[in-house]
C-alpha atoms as a PDB file:
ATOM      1  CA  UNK A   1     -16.004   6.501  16.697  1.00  0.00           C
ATOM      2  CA  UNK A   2     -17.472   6.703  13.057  1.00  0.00           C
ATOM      3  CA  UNK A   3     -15.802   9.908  12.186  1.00  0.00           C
ATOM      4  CA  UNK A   4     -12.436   8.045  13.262  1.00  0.00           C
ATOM      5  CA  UNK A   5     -13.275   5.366  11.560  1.00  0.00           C
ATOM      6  CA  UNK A   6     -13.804   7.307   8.405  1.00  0.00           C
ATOM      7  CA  UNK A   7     -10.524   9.651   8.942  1.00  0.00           C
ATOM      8  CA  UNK A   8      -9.108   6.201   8.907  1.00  0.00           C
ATOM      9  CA  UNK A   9     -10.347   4.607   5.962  1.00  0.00           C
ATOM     10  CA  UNK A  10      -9.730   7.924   3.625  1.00  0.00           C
ATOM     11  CA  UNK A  11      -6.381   7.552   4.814  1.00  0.00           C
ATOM     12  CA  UNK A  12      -6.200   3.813   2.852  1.00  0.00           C
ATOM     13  CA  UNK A  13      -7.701   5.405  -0.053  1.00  0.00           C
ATOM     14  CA  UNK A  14      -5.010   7.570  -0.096  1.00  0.00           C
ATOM     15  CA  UNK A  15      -2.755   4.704   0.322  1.00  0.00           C
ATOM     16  CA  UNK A  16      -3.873   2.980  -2.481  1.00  0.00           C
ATOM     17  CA  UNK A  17      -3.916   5.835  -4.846  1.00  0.00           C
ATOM     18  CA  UNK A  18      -0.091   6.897  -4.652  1.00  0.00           C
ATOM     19  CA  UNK A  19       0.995   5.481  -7.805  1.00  0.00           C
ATOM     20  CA  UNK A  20       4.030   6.199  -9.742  1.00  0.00           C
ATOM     21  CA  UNK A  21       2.395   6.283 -13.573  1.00  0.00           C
ATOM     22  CA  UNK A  22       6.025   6.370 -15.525  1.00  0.00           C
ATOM     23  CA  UNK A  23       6.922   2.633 -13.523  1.00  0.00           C
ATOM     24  CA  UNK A  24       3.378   0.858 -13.769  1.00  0.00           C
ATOM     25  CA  UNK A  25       2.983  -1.760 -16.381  1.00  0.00           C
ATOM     26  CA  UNK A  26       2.240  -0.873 -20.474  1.00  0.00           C
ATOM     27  CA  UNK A  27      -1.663  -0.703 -20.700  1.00  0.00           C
ATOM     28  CA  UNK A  28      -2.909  -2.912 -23.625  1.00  0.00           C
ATOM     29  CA  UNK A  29      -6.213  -3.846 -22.047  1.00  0.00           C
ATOM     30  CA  UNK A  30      -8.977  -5.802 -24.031  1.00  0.00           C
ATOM     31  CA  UNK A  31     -12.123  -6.747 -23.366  1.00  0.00           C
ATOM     32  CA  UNK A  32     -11.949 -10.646 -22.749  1.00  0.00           C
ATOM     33  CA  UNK A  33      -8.929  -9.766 -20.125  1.00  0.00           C
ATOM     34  CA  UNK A  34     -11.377  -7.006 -18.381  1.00  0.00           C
ATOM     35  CA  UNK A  35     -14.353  -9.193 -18.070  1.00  0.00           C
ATOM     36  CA  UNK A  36     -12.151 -12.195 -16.364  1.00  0.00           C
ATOM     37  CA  UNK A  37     -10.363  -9.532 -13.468  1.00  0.00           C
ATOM     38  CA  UNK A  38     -14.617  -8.533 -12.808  1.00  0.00           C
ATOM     39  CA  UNK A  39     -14.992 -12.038 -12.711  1.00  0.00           C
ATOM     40  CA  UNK A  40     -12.440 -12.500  -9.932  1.00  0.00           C
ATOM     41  CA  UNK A  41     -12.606  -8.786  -7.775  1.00  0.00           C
ATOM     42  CA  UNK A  42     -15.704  -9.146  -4.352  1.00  0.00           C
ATOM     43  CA  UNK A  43     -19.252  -8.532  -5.500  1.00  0.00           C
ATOM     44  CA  UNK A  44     -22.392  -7.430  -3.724  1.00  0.00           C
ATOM     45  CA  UNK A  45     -23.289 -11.288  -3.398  1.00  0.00           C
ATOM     46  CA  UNK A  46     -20.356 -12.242  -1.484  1.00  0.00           C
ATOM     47  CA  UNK A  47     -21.549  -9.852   1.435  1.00  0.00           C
ATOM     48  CA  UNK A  48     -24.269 -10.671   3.839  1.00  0.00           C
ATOM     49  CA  UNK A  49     -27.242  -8.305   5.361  1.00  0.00           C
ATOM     50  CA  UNK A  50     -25.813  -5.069   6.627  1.00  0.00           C
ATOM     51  CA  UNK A  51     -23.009  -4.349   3.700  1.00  0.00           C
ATOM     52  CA  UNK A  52     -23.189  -0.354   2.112  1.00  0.00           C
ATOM     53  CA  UNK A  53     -21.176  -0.968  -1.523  1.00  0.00           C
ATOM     54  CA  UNK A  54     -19.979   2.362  -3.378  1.00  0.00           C
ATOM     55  CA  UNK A  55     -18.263   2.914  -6.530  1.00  0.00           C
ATOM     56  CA  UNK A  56     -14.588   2.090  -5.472  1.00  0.00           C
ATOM     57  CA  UNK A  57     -12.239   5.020  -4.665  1.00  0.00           C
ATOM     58  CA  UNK A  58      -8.933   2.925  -5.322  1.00  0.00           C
ATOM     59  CA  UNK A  59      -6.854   2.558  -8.628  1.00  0.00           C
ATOM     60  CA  UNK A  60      -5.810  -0.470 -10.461  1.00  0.00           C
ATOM     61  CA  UNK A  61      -2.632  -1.210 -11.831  1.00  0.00           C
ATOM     62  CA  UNK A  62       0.050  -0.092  -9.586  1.00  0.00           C
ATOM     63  CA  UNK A  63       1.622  -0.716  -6.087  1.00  0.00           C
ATOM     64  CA  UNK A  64       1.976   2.231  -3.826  1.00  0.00           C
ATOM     65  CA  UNK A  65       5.628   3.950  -4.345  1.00  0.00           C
ATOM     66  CA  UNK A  66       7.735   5.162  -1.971  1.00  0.00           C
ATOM     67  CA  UNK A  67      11.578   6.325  -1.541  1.00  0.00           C
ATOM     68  CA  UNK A  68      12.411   2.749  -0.188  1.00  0.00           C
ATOM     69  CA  UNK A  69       9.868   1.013  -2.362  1.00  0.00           C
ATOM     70  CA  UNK A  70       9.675   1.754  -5.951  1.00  0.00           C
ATOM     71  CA  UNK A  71       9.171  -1.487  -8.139  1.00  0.00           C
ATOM     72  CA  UNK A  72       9.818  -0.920 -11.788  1.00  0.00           C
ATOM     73  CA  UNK A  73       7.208  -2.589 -13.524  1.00  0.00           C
ATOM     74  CA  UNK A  74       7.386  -0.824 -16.963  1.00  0.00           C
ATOM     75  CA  UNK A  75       8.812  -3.506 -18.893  1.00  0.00           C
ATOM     76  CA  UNK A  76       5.451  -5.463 -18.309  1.00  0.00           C
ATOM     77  CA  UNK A  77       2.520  -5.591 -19.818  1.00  0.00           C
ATOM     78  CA  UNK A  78      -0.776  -5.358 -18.354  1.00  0.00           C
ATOM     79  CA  UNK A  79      -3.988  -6.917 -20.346  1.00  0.00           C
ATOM     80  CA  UNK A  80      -6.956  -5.782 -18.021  1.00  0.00           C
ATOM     81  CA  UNK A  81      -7.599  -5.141 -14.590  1.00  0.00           C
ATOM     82  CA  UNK A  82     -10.820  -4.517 -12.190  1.00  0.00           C
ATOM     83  CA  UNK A  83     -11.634  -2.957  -8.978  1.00  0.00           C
ATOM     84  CA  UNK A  84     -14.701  -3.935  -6.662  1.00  0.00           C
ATOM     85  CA  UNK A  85     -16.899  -1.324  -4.786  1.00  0.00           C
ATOM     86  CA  UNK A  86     -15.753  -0.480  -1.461  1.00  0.00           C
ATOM     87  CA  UNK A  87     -17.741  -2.424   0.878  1.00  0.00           C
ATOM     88  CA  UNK A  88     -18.481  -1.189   4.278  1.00  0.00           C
ATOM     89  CA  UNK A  89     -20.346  -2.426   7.528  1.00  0.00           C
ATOM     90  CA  UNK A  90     -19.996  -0.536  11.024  1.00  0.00           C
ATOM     91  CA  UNK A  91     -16.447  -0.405  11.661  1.00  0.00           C
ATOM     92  CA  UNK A  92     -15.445  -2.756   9.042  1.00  0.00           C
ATOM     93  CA  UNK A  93     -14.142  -1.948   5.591  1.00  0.00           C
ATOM     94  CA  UNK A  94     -13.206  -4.693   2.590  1.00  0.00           C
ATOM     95  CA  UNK A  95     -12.047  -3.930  -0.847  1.00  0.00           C
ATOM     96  CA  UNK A  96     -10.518  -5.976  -3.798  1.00  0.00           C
ATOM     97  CA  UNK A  97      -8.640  -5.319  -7.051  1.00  0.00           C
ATOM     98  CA  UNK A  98      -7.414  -7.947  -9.685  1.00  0.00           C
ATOM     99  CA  UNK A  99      -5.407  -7.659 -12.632  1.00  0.00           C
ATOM    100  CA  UNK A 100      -3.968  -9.952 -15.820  1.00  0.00           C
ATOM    101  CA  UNK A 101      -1.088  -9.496 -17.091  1.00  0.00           C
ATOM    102  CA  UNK A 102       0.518 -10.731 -20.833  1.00  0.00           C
ATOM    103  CA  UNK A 103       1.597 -13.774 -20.235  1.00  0.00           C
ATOM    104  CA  UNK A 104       1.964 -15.809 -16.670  1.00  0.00           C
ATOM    105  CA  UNK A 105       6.283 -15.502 -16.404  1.00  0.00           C
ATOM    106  CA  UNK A 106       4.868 -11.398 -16.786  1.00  0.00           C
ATOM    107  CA  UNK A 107       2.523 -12.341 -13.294  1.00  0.00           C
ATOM    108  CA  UNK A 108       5.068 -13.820 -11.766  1.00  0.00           C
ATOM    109  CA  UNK A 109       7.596 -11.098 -12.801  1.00  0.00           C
ATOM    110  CA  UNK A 110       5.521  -8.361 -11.170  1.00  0.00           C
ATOM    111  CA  UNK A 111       4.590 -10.369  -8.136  1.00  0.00           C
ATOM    112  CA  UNK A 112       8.261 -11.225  -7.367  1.00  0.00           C
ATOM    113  CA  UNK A 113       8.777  -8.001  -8.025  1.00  0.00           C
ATOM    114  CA  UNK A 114       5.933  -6.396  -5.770  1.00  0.00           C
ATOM    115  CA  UNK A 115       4.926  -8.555  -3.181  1.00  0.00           C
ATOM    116  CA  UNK A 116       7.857  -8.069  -0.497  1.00  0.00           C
ATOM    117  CA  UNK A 117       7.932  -6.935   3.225  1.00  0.00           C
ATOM    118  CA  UNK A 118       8.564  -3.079   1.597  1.00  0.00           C
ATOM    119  CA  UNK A 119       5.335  -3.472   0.237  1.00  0.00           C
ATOM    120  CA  UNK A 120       3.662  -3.035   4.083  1.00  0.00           C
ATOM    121  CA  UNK A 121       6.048  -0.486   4.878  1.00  0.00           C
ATOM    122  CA  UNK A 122       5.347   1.576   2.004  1.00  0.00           C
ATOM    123  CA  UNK A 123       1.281   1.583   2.493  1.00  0.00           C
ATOM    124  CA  UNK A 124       1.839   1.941   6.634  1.00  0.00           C
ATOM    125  CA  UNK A 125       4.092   5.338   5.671  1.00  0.00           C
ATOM    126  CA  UNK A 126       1.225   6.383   3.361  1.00  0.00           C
ATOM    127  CA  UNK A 127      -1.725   5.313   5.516  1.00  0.00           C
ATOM    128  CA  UNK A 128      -0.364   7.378   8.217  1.00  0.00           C
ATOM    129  CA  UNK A 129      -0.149  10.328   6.744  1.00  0.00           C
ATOM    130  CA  UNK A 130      -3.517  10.385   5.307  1.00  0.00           C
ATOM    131  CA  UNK A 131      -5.201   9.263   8.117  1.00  0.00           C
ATOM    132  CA  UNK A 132      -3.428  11.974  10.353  1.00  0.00           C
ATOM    133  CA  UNK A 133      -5.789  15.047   9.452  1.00  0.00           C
ATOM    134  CA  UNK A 134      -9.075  16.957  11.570  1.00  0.00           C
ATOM    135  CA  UNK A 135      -7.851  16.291  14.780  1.00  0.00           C
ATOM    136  CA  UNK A 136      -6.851  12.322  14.411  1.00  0.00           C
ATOM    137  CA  UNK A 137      -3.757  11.156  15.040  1.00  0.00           C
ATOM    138  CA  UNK A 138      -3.011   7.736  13.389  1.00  0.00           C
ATOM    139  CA  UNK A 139      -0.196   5.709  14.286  1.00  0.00           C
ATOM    140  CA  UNK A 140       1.192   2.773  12.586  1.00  0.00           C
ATOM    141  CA  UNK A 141       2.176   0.496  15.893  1.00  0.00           C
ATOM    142  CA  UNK A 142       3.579  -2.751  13.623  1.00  0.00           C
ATOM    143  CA  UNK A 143       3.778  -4.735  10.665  1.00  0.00           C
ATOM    144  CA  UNK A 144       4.387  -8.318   9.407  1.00  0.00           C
ATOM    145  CA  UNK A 145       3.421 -11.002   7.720  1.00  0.00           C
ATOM    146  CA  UNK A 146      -0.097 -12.561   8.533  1.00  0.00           C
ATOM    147  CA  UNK A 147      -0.171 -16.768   8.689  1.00  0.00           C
ATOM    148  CA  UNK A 148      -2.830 -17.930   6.010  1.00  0.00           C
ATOM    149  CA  UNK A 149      -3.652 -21.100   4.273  1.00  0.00           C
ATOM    150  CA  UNK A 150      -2.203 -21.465   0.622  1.00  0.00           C
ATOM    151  CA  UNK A 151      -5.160 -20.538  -1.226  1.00  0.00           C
ATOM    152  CA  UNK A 152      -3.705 -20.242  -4.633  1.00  0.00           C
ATOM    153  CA  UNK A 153      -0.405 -21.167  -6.508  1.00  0.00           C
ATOM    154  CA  UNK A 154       0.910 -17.232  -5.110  1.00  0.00           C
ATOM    155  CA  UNK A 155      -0.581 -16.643  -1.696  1.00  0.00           C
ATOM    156  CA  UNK A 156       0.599 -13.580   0.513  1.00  0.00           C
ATOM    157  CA  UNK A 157      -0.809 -11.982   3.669  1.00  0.00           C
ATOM    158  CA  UNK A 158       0.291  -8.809   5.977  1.00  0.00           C
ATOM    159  CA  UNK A 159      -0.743  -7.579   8.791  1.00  0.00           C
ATOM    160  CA  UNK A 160      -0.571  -3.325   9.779  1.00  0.00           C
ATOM    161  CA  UNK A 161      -1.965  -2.629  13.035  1.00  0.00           C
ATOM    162  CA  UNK A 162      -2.335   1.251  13.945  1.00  0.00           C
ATOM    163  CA  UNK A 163      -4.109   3.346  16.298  1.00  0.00           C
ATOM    164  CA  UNK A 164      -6.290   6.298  15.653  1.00  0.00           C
ATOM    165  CA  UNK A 165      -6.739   8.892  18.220  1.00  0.00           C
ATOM    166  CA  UNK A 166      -9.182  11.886  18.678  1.00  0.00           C
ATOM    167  CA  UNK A 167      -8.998  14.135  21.351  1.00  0.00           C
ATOM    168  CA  UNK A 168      -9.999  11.130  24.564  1.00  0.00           C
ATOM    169  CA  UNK A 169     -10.710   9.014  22.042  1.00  0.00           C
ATOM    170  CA  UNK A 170      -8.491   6.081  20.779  1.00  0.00           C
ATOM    171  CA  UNK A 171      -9.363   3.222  18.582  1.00  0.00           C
ATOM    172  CA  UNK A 172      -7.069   0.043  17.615  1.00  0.00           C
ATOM    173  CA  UNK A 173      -7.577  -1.651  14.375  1.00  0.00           C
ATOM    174  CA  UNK A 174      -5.919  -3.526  11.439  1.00  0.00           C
ATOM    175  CA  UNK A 175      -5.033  -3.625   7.997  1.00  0.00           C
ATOM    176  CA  UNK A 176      -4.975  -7.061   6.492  1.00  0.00           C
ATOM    177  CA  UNK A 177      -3.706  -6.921   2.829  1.00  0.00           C
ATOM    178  CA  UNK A 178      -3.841 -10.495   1.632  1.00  0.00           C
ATOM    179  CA  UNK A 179      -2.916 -11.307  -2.807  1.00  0.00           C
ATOM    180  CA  UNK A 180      -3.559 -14.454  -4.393  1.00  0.00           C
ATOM    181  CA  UNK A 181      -2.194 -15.212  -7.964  1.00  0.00           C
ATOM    182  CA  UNK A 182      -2.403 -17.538 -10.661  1.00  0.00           C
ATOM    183  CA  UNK A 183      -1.436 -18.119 -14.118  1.00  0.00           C
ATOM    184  CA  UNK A 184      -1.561 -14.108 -15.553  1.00  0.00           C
ATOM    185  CA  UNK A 185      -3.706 -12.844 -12.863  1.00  0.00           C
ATOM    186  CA  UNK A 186      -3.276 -11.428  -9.831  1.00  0.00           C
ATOM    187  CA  UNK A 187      -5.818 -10.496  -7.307  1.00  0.00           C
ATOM    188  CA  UNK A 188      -5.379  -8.447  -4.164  1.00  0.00           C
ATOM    189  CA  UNK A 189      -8.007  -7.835  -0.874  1.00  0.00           C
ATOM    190  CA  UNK A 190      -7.954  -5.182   1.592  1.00  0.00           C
ATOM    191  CA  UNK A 191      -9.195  -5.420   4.872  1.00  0.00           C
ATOM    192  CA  UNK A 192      -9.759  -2.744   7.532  1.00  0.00           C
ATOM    193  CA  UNK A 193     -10.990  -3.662  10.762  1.00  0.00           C
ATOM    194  CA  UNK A 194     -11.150  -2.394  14.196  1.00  0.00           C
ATOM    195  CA  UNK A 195     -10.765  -4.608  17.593  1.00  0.00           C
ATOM    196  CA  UNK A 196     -10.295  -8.252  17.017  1.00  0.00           C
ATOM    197  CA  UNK A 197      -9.820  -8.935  13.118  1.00  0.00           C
ATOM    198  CA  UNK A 198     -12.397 -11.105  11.559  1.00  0.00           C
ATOM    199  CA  UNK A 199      -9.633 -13.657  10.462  1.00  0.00           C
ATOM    200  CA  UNK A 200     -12.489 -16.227  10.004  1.00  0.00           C
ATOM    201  CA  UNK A 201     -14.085 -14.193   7.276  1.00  0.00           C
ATOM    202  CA  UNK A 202     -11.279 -12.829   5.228  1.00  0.00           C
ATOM    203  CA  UNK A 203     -10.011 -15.922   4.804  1.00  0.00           C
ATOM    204  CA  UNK A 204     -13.324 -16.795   3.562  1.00  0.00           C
ATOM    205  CA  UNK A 205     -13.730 -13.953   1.205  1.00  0.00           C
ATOM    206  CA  UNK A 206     -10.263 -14.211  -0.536  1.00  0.00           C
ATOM    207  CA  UNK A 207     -11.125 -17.790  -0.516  1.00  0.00           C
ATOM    208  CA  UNK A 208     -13.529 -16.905  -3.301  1.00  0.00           C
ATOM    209  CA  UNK A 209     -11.538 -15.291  -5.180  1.00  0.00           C
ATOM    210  CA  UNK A 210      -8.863 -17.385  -5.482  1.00  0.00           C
ATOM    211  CA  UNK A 211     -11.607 -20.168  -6.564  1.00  0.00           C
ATOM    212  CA  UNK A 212     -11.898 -17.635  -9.357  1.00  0.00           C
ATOM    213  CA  UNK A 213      -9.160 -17.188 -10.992  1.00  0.00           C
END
């Protein structure tokens, strides 16, 4: 079950990092906008006893592109952005980027722009692909959108539930991607779990960082 597990979450990685450079937002980040997305993005401290964090894998600064999902961002401009570690425990696996952009209509601009049922479809299509290698097969069975309290002024949540098989062995898990914006910033959690999803404490970790914007 680990080595699915880990098939699995290389296969988000992968998700995450399939960025199209020529239609992400104009990069004129300074320090004061750097040190506020660090501010907002999970830390060690938000975890309890059992947490592994390493240096993130993931990229800022972009939303995964496909042929049905390319948002054209380059008329924006992007002031400083942040990634947390990857934070793993067991089967479980949480990560969290943030970004600022120029002005707030520029936020709002990219989120209107971004944050859209394509979105899901675009990171399932990805996800799948990288987390079919080795011997697993990983299936993307549905997506939607995930019911979650207003947390911030822009609140979003999906839901992509897959299956991973190896050989007799299947596991069923989720990906809960849930963004919360405000102002110029615009913060973004991943969640991967397997079984039952630990609604309870998502909602409790993006929580936090909405508190932080």
């Amino acid at each position: 079950m680990g080595r699915l597990a880990a098939v699995v979450i290389v296969g988000l990685v992968c998700a995450g990092a399939a960025l199209a450079a020529n239609k992400e937002p104009q990069k004129q980040h300074n320090a004061v906008d750097t040190a506020k997305a660090r501010s907002v993005v999970l830390s060690t401290t938000d975890f309890g006893v059992g947490w592994k964090a390493t240096p993130s894998n993931s990229s800022t600064g972009g939303a995964p592109r496909c042929k049905d999902f390319d948002p054209d961002e380059s008329d924006l401009v992007e002031t400083g952005t942040a990634d947390s570690p990857d934070f793993q425990k067991g089967l479980r696996y949480v990560s969290s980027s943030a970004g600022l952009y120029k002005t707030a209509a520029q936020a709002q601009t990219s989120w209107n722009r971004v944050v859209k049922p394509g979105l899901l479809r675009c990171l399932g299509s990805i996800f799948e692909k990288g987390a079919t290698t080795g011997g697993v097969t990983t299936k993307v069975i549905a997506t939607g959108t995930l019911p979650f309290p207003k947390l911030a002024p822009r609140t979003a949540a999906f839901r992509l539930t897959f299956s991973a098989t190896s050989q007799a062995v299947t596991l069923k898990g989720a990906v809960d991607l849930i963004l919360v914006g405000k102002g110029r910033i615009d913060a973004v959690m991943i969640s991967v779990s397997f079984g039952t999803p630990p609604l309870a404490d998502e909602r409790r970790l993006a929580a936090l960082m909405a508190h932080r914007l």
